[in-house]
C-alpha atoms as a PDB file:
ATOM      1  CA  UNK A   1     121.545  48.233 147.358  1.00  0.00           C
ATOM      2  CA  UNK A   2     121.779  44.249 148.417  1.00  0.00           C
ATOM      3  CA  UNK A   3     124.506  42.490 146.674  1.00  0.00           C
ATOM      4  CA  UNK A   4     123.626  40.386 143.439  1.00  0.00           C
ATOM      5  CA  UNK A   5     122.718  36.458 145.058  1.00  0.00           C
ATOM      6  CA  UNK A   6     123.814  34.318 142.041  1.00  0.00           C
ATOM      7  CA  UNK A   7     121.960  30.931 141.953  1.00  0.00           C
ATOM      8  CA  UNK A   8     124.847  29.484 139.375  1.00  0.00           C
ATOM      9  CA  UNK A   9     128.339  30.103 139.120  1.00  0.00           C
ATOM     10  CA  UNK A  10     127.362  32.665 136.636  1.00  0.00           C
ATOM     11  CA  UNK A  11     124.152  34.862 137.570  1.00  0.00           C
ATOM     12  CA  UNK A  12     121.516  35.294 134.966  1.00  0.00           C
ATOM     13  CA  UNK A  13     118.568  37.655 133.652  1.00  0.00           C
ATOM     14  CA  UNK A  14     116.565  35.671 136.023  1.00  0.00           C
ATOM     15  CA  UNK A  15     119.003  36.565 139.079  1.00  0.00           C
ATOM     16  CA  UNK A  16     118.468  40.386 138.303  1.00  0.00           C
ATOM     17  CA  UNK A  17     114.789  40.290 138.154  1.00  0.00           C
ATOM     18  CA  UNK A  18     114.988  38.461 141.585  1.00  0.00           C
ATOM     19  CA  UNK A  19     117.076  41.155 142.838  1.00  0.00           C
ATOM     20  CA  UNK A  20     115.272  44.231 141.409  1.00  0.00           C
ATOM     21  CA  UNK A  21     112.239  42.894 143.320  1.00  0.00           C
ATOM     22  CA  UNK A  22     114.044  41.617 146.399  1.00  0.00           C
ATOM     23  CA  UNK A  23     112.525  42.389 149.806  1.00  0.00           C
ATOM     24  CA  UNK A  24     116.373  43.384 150.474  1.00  0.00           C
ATOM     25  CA  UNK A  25     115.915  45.931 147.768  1.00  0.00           C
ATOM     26  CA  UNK A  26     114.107  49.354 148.950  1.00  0.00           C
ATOM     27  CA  UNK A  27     114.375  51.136 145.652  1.00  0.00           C
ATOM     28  CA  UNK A  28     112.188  49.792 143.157  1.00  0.00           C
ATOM     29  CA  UNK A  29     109.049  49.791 144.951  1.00  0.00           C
ATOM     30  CA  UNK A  30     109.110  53.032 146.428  1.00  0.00           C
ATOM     31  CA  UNK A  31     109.675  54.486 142.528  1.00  0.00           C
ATOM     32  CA  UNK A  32     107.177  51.996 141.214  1.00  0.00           C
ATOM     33  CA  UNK A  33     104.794  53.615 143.961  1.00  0.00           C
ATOM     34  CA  UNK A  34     105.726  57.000 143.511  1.00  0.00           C
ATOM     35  CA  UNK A  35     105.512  57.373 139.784  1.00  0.00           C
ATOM     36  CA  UNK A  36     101.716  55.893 140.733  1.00  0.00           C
ATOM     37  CA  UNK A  37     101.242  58.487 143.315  1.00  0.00           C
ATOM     38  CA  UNK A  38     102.355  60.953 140.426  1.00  0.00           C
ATOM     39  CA  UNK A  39     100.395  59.303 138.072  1.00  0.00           C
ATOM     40  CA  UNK A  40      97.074  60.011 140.879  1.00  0.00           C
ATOM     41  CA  UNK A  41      98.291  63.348 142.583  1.00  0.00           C
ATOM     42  CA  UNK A  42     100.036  65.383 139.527  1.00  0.00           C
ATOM     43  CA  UNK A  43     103.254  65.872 142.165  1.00  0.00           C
ATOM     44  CA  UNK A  44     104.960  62.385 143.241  1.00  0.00           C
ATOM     45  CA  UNK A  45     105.923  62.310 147.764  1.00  0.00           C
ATOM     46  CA  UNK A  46     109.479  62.377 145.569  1.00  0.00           C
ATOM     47  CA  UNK A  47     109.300  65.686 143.239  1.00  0.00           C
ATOM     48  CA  UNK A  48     112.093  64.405 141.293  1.00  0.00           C
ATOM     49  CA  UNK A  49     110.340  60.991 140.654  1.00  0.00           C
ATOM     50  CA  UNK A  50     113.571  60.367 138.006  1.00  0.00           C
ATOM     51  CA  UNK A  51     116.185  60.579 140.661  1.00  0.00           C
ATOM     52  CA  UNK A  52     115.782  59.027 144.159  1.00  0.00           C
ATOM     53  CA  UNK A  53     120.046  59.379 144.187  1.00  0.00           C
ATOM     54  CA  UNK A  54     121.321  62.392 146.177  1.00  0.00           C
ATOM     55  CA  UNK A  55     121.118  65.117 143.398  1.00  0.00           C
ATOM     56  CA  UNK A  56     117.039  64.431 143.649  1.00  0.00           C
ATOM     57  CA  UNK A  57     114.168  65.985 146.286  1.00  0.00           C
ATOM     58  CA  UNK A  58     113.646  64.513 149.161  1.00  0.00           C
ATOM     59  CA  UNK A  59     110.246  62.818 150.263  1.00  0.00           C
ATOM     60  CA  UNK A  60     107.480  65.031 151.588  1.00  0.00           C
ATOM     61  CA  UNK A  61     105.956  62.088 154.009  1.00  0.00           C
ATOM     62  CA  UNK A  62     108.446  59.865 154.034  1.00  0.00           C
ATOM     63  CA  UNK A  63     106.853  57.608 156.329  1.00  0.00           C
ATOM     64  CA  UNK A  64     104.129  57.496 154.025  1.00  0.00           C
ATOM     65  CA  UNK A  65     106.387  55.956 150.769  1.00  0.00           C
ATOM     66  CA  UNK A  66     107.820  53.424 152.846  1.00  0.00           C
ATOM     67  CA  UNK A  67     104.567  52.341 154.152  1.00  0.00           C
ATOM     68  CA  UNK A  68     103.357  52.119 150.905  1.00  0.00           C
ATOM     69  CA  UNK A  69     105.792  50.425 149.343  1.00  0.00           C
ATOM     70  CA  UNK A  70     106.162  47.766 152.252  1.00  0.00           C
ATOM     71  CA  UNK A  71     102.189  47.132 151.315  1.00  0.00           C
ATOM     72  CA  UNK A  72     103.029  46.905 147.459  1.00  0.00           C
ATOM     73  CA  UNK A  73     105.466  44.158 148.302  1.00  0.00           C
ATOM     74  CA  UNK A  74     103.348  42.657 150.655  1.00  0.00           C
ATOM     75  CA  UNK A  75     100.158  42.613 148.252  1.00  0.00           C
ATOM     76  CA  UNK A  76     101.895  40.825 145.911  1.00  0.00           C
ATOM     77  CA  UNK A  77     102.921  43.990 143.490  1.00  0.00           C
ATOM     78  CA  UNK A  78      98.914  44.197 143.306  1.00  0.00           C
ATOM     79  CA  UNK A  79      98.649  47.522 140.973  1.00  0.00           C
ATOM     80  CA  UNK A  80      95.441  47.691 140.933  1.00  0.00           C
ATOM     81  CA  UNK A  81      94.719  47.086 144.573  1.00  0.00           C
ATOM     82  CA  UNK A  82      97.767  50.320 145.005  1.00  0.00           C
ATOM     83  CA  UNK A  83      95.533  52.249 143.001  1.00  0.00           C
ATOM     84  CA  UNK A  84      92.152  51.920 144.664  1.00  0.00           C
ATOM     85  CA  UNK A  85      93.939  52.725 147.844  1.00  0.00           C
ATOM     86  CA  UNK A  86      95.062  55.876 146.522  1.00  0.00           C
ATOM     87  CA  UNK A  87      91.839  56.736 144.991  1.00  0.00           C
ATOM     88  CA  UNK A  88      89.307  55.643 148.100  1.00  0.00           C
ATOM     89  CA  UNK A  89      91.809  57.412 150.431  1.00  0.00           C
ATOM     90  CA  UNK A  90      90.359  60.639 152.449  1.00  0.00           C
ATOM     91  CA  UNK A  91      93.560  62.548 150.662  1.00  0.00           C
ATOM     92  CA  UNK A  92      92.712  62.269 147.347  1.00  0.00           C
ATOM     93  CA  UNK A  93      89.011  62.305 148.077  1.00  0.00           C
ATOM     94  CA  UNK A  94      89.268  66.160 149.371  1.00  0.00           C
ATOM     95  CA  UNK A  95      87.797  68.954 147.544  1.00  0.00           C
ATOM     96  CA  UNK A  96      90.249  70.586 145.423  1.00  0.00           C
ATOM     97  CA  UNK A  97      88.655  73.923 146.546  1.00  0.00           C
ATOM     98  CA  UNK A  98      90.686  75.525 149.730  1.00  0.00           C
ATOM     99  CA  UNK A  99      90.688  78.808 151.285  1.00  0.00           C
ATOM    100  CA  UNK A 100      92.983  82.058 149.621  1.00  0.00           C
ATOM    101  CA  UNK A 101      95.151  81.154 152.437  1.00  0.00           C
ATOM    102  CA  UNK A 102      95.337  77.478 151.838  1.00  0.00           C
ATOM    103  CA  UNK A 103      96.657  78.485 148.055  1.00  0.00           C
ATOM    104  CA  UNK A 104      98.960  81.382 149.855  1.00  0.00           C
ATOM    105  CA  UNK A 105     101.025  79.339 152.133  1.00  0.00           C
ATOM    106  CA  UNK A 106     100.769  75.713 149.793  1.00  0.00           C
ATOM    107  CA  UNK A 107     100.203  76.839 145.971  1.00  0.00           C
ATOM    108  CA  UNK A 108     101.984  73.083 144.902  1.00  0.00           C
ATOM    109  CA  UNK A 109      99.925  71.412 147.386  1.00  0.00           C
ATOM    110  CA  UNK A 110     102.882  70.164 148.825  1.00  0.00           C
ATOM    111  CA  UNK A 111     101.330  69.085 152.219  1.00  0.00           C
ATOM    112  CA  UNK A 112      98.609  67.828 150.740  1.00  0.00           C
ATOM    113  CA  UNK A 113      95.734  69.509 152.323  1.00  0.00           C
ATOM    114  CA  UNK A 114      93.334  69.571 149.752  1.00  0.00           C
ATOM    115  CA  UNK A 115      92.664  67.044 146.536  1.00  0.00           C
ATOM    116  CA  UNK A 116      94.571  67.410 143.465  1.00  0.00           C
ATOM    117  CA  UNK A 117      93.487  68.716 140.958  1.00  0.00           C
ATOM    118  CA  UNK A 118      94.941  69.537 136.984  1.00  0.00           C
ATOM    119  CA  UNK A 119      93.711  68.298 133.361  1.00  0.00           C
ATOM    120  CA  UNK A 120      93.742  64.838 132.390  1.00  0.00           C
ATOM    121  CA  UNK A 121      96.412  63.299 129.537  1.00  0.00           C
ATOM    122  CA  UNK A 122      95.582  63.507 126.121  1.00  0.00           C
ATOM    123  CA  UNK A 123      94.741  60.657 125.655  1.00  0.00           C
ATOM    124  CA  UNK A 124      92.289  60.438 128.393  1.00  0.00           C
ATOM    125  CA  UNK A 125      90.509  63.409 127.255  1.00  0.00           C
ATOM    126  CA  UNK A 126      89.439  61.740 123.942  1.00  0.00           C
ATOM    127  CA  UNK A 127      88.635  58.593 126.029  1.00  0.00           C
ATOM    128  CA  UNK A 128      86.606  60.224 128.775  1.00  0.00           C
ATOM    129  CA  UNK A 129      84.221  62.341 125.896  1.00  0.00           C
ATOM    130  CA  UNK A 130      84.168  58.723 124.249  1.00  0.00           C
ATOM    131  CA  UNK A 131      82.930  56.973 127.366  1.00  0.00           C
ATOM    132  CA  UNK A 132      80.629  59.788 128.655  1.00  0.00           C
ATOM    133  CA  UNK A 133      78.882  59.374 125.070  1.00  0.00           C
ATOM    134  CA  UNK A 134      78.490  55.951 125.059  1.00  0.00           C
ATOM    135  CA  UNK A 135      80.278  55.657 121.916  1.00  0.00           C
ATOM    136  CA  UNK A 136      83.609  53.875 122.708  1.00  0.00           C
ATOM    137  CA  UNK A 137      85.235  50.284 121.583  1.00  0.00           C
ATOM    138  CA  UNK A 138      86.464  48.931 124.824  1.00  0.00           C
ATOM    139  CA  UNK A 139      88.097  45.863 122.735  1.00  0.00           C
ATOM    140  CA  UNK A 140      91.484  45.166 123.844  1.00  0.00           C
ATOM    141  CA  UNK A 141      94.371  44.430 121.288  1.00  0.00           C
ATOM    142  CA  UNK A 142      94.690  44.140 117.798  1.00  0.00           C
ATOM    143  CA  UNK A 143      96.247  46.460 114.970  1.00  0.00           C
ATOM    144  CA  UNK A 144      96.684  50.269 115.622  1.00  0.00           C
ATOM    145  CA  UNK A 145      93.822  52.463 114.351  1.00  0.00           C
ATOM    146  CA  UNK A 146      93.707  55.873 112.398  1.00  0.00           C
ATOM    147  CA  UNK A 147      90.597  57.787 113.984  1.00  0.00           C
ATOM    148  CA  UNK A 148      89.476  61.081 112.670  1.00  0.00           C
ATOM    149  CA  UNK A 149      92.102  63.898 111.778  1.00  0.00           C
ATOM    150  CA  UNK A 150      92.882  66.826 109.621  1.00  0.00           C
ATOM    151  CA  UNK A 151      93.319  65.993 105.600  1.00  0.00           C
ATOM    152  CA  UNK A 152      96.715  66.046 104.203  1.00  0.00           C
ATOM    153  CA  UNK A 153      99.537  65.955 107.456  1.00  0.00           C
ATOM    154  CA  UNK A 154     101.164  62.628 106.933  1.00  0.00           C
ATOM    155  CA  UNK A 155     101.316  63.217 102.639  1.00  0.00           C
ATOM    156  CA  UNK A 156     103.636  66.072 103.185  1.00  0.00           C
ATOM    157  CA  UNK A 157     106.139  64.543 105.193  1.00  0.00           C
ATOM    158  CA  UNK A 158     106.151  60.677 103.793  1.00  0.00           C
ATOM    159  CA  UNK A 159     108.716  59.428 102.036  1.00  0.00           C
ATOM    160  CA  UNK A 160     107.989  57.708  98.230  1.00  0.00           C
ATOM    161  CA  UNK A 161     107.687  54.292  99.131  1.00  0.00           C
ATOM    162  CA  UNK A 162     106.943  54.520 102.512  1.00  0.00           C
ATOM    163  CA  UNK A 163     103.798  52.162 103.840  1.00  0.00           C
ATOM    164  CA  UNK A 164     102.100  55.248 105.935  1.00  0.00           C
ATOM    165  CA  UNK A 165     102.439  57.912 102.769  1.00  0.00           C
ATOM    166  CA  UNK A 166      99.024  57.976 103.023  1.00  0.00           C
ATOM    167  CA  UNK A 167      96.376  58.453 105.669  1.00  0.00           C
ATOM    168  CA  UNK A 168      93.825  55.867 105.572  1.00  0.00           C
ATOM    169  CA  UNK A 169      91.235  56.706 108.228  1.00  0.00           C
ATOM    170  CA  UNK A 170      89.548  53.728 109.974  1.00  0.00           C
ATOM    171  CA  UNK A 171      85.757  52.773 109.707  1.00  0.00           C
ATOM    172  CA  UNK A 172      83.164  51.874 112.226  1.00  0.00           C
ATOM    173  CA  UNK A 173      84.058  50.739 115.492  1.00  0.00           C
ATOM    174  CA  UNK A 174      87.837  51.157 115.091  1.00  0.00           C
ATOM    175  CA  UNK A 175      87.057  55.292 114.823  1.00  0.00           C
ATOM    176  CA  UNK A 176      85.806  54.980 118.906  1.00  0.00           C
ATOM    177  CA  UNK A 177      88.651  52.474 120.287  1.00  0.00           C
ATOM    178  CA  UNK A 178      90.798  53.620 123.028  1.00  0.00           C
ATOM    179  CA  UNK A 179      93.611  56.438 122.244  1.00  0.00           C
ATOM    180  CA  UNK A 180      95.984  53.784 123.183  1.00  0.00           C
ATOM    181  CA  UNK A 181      95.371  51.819 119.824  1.00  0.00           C
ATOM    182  CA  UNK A 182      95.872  54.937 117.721  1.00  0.00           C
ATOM    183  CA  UNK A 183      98.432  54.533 115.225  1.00  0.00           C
ATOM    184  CA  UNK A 184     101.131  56.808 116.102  1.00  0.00           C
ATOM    185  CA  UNK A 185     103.559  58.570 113.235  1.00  0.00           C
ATOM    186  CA  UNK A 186     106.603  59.822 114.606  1.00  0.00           C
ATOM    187  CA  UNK A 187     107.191  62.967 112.223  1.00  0.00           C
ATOM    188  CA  UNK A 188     103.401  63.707 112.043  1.00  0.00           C
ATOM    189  CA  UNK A 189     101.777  63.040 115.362  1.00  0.00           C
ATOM    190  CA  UNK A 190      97.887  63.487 115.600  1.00  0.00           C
ATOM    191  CA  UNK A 191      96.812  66.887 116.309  1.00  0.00           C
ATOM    192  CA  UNK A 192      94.931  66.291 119.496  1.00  0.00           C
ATOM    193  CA  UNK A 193      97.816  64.625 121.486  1.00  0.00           C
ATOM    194  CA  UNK A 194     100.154  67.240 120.313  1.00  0.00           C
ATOM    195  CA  UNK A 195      97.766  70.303 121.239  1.00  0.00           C
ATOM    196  CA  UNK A 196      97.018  68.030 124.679  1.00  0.00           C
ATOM    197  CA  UNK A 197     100.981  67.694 125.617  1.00  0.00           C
ATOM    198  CA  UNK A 198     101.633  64.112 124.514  1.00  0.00           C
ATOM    199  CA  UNK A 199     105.178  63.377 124.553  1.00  0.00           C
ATOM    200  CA  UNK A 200     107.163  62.714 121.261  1.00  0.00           C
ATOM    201  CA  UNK A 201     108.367  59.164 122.062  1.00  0.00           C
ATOM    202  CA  UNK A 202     111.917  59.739 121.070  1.00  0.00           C
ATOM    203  CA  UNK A 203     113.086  59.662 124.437  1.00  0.00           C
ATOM    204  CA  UNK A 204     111.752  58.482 127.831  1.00  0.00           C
ATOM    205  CA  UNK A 205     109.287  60.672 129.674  1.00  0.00           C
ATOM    206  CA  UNK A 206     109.177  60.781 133.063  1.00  0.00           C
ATOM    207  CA  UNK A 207     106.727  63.307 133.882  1.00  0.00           C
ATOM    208  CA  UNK A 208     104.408  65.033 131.276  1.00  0.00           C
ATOM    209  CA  UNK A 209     103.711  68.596 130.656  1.00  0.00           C
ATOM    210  CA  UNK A 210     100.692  70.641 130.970  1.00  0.00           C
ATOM    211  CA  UNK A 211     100.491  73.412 128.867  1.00  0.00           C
ATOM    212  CA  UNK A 212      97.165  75.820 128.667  1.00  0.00           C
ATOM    213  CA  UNK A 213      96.814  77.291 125.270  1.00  0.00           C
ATOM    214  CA  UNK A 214      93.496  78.673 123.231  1.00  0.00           C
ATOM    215  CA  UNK A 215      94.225  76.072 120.741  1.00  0.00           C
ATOM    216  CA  UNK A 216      93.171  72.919 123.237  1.00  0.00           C
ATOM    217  CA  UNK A 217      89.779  74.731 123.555  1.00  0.00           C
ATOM    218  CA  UNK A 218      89.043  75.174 119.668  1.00  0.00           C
ATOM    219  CA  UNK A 219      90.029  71.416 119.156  1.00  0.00           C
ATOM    220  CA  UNK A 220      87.251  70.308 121.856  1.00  0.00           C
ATOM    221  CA  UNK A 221      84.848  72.892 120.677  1.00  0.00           C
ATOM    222  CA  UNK A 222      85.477  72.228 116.776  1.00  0.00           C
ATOM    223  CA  UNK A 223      86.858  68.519 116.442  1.00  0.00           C
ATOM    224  CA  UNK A 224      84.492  66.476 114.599  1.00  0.00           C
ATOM    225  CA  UNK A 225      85.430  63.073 117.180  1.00  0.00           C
ATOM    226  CA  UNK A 226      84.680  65.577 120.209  1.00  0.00           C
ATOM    227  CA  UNK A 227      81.836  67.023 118.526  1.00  0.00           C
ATOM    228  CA  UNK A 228      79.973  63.688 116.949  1.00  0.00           C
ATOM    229  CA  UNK A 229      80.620  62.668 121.077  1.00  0.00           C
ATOM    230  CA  UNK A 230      78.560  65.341 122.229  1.00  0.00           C
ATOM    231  CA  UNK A 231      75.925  64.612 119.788  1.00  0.00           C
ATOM    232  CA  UNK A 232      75.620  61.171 121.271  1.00  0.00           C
ATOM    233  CA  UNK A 233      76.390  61.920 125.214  1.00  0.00           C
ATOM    234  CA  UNK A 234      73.631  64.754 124.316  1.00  0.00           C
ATOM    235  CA  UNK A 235      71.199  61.577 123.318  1.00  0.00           C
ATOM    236  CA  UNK A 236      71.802  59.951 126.727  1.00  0.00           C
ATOM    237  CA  UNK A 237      71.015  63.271 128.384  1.00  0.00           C
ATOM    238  CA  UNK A 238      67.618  63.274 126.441  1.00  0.00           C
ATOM    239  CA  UNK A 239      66.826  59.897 127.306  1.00  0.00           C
ATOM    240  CA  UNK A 240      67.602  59.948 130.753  1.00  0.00           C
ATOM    241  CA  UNK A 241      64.405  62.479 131.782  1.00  0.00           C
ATOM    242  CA  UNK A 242      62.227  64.570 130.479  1.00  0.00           C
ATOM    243  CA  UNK A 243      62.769  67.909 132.497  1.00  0.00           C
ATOM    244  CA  UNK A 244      65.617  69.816 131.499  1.00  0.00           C
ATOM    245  CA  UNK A 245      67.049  70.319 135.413  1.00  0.00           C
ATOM    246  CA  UNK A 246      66.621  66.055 135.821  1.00  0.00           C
ATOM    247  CA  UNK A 247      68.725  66.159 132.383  1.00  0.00           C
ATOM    248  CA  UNK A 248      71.348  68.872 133.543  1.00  0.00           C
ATOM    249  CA  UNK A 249      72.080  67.056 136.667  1.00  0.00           C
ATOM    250  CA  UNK A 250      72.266  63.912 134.975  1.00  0.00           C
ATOM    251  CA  UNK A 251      74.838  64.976 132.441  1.00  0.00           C
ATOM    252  CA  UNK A 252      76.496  66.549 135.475  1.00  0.00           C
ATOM    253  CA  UNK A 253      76.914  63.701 137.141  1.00  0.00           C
ATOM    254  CA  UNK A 254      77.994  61.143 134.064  1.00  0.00           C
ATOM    255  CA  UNK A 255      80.551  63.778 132.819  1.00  0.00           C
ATOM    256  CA  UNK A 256      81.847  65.629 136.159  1.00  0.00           C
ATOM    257  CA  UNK A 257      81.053  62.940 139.222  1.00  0.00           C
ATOM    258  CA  UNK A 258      78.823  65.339 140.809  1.00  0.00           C
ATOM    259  CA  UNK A 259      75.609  66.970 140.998  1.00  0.00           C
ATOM    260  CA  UNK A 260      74.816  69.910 139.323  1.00  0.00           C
ATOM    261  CA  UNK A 261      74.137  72.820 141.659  1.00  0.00           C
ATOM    262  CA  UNK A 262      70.841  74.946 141.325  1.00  0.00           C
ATOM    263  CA  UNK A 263      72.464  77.911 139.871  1.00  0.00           C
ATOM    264  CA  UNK A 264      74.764  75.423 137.052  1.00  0.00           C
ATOM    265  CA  UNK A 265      70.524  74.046 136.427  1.00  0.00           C
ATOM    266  CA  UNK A 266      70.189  77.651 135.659  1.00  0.00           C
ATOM    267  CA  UNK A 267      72.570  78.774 133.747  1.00  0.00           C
ATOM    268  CA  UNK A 268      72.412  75.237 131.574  1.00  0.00           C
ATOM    269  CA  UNK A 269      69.183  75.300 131.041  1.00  0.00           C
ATOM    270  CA  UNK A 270      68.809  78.903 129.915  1.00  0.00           C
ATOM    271  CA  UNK A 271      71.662  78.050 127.341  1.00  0.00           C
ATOM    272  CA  UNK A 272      69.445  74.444 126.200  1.00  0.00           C
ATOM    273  CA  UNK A 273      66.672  77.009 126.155  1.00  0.00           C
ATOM    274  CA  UNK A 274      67.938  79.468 123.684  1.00  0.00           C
ATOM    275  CA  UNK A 275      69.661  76.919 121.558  1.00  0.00           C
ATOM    276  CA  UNK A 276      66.200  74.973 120.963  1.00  0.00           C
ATOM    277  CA  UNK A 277      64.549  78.337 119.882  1.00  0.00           C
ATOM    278  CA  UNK A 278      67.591  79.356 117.863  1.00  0.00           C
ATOM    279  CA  UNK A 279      67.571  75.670 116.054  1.00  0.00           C
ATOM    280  CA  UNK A 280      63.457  75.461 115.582  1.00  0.00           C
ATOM    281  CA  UNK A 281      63.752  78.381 113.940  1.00  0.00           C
ATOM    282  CA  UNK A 282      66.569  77.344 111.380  1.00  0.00           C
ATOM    283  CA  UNK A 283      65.404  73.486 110.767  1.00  0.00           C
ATOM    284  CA  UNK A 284      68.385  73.000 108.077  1.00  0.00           C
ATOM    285  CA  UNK A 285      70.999  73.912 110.884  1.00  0.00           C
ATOM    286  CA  UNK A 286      69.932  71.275 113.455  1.00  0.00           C
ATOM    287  CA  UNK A 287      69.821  69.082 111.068  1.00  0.00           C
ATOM    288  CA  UNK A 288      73.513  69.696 109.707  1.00  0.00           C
ATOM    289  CA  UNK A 289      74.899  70.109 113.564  1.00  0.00           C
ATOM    290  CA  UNK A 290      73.769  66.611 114.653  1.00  0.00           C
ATOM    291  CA  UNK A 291      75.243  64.593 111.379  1.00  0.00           C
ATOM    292  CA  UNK A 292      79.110  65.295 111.934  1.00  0.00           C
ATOM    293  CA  UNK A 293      80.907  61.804 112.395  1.00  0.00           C
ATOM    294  CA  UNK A 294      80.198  58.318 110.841  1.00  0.00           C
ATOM    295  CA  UNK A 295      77.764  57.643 113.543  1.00  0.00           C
ATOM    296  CA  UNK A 296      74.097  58.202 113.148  1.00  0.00           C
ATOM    297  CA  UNK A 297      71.891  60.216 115.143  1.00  0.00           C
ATOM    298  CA  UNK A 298      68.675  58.867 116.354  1.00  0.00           C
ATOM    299  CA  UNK A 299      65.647  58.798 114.124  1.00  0.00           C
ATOM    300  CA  UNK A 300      63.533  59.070 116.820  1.00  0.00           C
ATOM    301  CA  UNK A 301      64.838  62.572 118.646  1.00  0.00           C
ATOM    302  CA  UNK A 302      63.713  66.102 117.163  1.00  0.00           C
ATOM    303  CA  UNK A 303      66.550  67.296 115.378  1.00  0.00           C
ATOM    304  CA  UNK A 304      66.271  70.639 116.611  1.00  0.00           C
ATOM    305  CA  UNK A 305      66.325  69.203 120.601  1.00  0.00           C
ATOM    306  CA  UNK A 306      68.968  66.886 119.726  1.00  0.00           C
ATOM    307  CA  UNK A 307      71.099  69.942 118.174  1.00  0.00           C
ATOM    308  CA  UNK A 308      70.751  71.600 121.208  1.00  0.00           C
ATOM    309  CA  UNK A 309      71.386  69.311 123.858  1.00  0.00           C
ATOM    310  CA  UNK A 310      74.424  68.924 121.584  1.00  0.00           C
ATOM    311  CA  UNK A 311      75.567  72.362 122.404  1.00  0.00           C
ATOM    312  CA  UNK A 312      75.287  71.784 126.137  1.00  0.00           C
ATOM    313  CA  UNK A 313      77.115  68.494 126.047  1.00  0.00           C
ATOM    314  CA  UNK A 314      79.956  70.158 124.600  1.00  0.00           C
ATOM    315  CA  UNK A 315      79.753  72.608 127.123  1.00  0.00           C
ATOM    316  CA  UNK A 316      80.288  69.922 129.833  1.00  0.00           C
ATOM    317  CA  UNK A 317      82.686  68.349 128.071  1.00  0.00           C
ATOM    318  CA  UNK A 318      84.881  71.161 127.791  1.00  0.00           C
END
């Protein structure tokens, strides 16, 4: 590390942040970059993106991290522009699927020879079945919100007098914002970032875990905010064509970035196809599947199609 330059007798807050981002300095940009290369990857070029000291993993392209961070500085610490590099880069852009062999003799991907690939973060999973459906607040700032969860898990652990003894849910728009604006209570988290790995905020956390449980796939099937999104991604679907293989590749390619391949068309729309018969046949049902959430469905889509197209939305989505 370069030695402390002091621009009084005594150095100052401001004399630190100058040196943490000194051109002098090596370290903070390559872990700045790294932890975004984690952050983009799942696996940083340094494993042990907490320690770059000598107890810690060395880089796997080392070249790579300084030439990066040399760039970062260079851009003007431009985040954003570090993170479209990474994304529009012919690494990242590979297919995730690789020969046995390729998963043999690499199963961490170390070497990088094919794209990354593992779940999102909790709280992008609510996000991304929020912005697929069309229903999400993009409004930034303002008070935490309390979107949908079970009755009764904050009264059991609040104290008498204490102001969140109570769980008030939000209304309207505030139910779709961002999972970044939800109101988080520390001895009763919300179920979804719990079941989805979201770290307990009582100490830092460098690196997440990804756990794979049955739970995770009953909350996405069963959760009324995941469920109300489906019902309204499933009224985009319906909207965007009128053939059910223009609407399968559609939903394909809003929820997954790709298109749908004939035999997905096939299997999809055999599934659509039963559920329509199975829903005209019990009216009431459709009707009661498509009015979960505070949203309304539209008056102007068969309830029995829109119950449906429901079902294979939440397919996608999960």
């Amino acid at each position: 590390l370069p030695p402390l330059k002091k621009a009084g007798e005594r150095g100052d807050r401001l004399d630190l942040a100058r040196w943490i981002v000194s051109r002098e300095n090596p370290l903070t940009a390559r872990v700045v970059v790294n932890r975004f290369w984690q952050q983009m990857f799942g696996v940083g070029l340094v494993e042990s993106s907490h320690d770059f000291g000598t107890q810690g993993s060395l880089p796997t392209h080392p070249e790579l991290l300084d030439w990066l961070s040399v760039s970062f500085m260079e851009s003007g610490w431009d985040v954003k522009g570090l993170l479209r590099l990474m994304l529009i880069s012919e690494t990242f852009r590979q297919r995730s699927a690789a020969p046995t062999e390729s998963w043999r003799a690499a199963p961490d991907n170390k070497w990088l020879s094919r794209g990354p690939r593992f779940r999102l973060d909790a709280e992008q999973v609510r996000d991304q079945a929020l912005f697929v459906s069309g229903l999400i607040d993009l409004k930034r700032g303002g008070k935490g919100v309390n979107p949908y969860q079970p009755p009764n898990i904050w009264e059991p652990l609040a104290f008498g007098g204490s102001n969140t003894r109570y769980y008030k849910r939000s209304q309207g728009g505030d139910l779709y914002r961002r999972t970044i604006y939800t109101f988080i209570k520390r001895t009763a988290p919300h179920p979804l970032m719990e079941n989805f790995d979201m770290p307990n905020r009582e100490s830092s956390c460098i690196r997440r875990d990804r756990t794979n449980t049955p739970l995770q796939a009953l909350q996405l099937m069963n959760d009324v905010q995941h469920f109300e999104a489906a019902r309204a991604f499933a009224a985009r679907i319906i909207a965007a064509a009128p053939g059910a293989g223009d609407r399968i590749d559609f939903a394909y390619r809003t929820a997954l970035a790709r298109h749908a391949e004939p035999d997905e068309i096939a299997t999809v729309a055999a599934f659509a196809h039963a559920q329509l018969a199975r829903y005209q046949a019990a009216p009431d049902e459709a009707k009661k599947a498509i009015n979960f959430g505070e949203s309304k469905p539209p008056a102007d889509i068969d309830p029995a199609e829109l119950a449906a197209w429901t079902l294979v939305a939440n397919l996608l989505l999960n």
